[in-house]
C-alpha atoms as a PDB file:
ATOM      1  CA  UNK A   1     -71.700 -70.711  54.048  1.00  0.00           C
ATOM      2  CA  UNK A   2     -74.382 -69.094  52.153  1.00  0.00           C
ATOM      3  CA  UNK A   3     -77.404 -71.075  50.335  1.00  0.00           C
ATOM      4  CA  UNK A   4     -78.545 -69.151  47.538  1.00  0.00           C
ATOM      5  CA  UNK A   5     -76.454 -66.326  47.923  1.00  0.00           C
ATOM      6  CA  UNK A   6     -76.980 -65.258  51.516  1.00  0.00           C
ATOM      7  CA  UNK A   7     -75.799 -66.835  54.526  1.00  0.00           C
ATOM      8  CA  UNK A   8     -77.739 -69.172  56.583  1.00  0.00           C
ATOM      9  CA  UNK A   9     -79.034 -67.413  59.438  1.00  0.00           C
ATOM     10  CA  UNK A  10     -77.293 -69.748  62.212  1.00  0.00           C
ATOM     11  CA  UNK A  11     -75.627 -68.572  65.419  1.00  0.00           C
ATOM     12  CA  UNK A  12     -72.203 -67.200  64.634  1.00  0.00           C
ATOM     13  CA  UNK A  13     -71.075 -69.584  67.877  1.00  0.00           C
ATOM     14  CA  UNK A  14     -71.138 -72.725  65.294  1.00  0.00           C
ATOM     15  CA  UNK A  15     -68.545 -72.654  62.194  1.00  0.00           C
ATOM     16  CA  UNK A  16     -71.268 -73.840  58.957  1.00  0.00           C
ATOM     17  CA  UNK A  17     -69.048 -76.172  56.822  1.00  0.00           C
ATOM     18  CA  UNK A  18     -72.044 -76.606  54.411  1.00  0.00           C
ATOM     19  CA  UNK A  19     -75.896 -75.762  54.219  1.00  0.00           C
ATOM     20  CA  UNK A  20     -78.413 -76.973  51.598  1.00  0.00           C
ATOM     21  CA  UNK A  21     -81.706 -74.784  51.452  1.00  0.00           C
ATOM     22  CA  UNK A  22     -84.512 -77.498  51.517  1.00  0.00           C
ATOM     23  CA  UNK A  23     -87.320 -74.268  51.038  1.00  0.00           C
ATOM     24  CA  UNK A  24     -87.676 -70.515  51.135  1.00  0.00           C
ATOM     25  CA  UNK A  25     -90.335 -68.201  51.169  1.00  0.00           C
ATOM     26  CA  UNK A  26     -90.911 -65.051  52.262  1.00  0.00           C
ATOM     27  CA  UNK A  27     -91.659 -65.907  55.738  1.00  0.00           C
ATOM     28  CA  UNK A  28     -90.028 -68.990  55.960  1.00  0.00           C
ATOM     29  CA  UNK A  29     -86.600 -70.927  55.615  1.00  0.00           C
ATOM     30  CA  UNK A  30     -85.359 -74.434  56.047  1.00  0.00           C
ATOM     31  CA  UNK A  31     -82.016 -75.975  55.421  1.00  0.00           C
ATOM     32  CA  UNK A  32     -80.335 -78.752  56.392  1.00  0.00           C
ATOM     33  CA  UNK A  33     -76.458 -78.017  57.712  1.00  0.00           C
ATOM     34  CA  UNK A  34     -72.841 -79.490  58.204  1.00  0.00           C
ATOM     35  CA  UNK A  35     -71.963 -77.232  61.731  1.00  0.00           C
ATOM     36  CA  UNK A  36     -68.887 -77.616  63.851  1.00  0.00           C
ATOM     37  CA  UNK A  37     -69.381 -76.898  67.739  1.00  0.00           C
ATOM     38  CA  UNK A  38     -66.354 -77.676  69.984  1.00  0.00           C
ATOM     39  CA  UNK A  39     -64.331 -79.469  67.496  1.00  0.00           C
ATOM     40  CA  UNK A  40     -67.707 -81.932  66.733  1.00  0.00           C
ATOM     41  CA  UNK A  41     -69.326 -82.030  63.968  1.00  0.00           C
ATOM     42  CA  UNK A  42     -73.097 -82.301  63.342  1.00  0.00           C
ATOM     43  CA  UNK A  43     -75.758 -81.997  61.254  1.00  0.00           C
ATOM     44  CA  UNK A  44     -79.043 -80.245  61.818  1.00  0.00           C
ATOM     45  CA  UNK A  45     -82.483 -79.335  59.887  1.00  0.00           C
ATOM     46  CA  UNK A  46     -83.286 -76.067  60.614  1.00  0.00           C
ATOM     47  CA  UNK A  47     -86.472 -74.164  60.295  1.00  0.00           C
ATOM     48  CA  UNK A  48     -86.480 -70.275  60.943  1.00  0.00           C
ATOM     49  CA  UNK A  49     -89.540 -67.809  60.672  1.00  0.00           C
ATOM     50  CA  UNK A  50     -89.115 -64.040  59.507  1.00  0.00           C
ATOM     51  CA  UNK A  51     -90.134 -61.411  61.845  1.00  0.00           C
ATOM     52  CA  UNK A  52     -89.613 -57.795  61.466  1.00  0.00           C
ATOM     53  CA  UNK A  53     -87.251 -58.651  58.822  1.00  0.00           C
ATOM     54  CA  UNK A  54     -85.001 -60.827  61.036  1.00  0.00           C
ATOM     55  CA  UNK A  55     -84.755 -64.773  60.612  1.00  0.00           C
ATOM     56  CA  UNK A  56     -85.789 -66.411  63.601  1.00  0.00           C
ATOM     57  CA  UNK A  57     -85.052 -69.378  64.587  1.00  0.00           C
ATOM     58  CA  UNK A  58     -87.716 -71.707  65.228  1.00  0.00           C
ATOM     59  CA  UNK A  59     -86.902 -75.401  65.106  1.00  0.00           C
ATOM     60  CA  UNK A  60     -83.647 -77.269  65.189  1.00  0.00           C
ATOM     61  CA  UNK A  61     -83.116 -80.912  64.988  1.00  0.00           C
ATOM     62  CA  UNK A  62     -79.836 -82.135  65.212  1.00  0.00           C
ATOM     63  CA  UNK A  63     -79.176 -85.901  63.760  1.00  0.00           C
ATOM     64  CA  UNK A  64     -76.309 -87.262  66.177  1.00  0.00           C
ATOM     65  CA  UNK A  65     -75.066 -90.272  64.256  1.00  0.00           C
ATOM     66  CA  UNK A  66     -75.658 -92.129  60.734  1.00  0.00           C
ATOM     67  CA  UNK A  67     -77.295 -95.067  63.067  1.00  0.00           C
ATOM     68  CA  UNK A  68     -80.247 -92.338  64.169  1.00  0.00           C
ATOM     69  CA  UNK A  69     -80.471 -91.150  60.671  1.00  0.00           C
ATOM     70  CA  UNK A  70     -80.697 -94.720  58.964  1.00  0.00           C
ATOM     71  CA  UNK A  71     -83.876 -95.064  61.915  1.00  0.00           C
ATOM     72  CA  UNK A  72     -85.297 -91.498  60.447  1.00  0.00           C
ATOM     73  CA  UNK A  73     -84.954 -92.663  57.104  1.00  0.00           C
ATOM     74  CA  UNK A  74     -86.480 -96.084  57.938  1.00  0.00           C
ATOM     75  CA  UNK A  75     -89.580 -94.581  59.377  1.00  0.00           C
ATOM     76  CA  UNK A  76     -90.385 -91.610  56.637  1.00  0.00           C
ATOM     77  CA  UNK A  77     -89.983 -94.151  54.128  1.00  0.00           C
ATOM     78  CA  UNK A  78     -92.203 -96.907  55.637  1.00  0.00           C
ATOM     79  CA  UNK A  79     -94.599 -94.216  56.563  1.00  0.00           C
ATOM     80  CA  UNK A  80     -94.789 -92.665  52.695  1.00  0.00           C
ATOM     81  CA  UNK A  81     -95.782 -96.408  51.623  1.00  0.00           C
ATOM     82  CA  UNK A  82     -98.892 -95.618  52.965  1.00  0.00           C
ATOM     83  CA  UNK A  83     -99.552 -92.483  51.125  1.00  0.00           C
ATOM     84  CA  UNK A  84    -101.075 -91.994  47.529  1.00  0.00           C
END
């Protein structure tokens, strides 16, 4: 799957049934993906760093279930109330 014309830079051992670039910059890259691993299906945020022109990973965080993600969502949201 690519994400603004190239391919997200995830292990070729996971299939990428989607991928939605969050941000990019020169030196750094984070997307949020649809991957299948053993017949299961997952979604992850990424964040990779570029060294020696290479994407490296650097961070993945995999949300297992739409229970865990309705908890993330809970807690950014009541934490932004107290911003600004």
């Amino acid at each position: 799957m690519s994400a603004g014309g190239e391919a997200l830079p995830i292990s070729e051992s996971l299939k990428v049934i989607e991928g939605i670039t969050l941000y990019r910059t020169e030196k750094w890259w984070s997307a949020v993906a649809l991957v299948e691993s053993f017949g299961r299906r997952q979604i992850a945020v990424y964040l990779w760093i570029k060294q020696r022109d290479q994407w490296k990973r650097k961070n993945k965080f995999i949300i297992h279930n739409r229970a865990e993600w309705q908890r993330i969502k809970g807690a950014v949201e009541k934490l932004y109330e107290g911003l600004p």
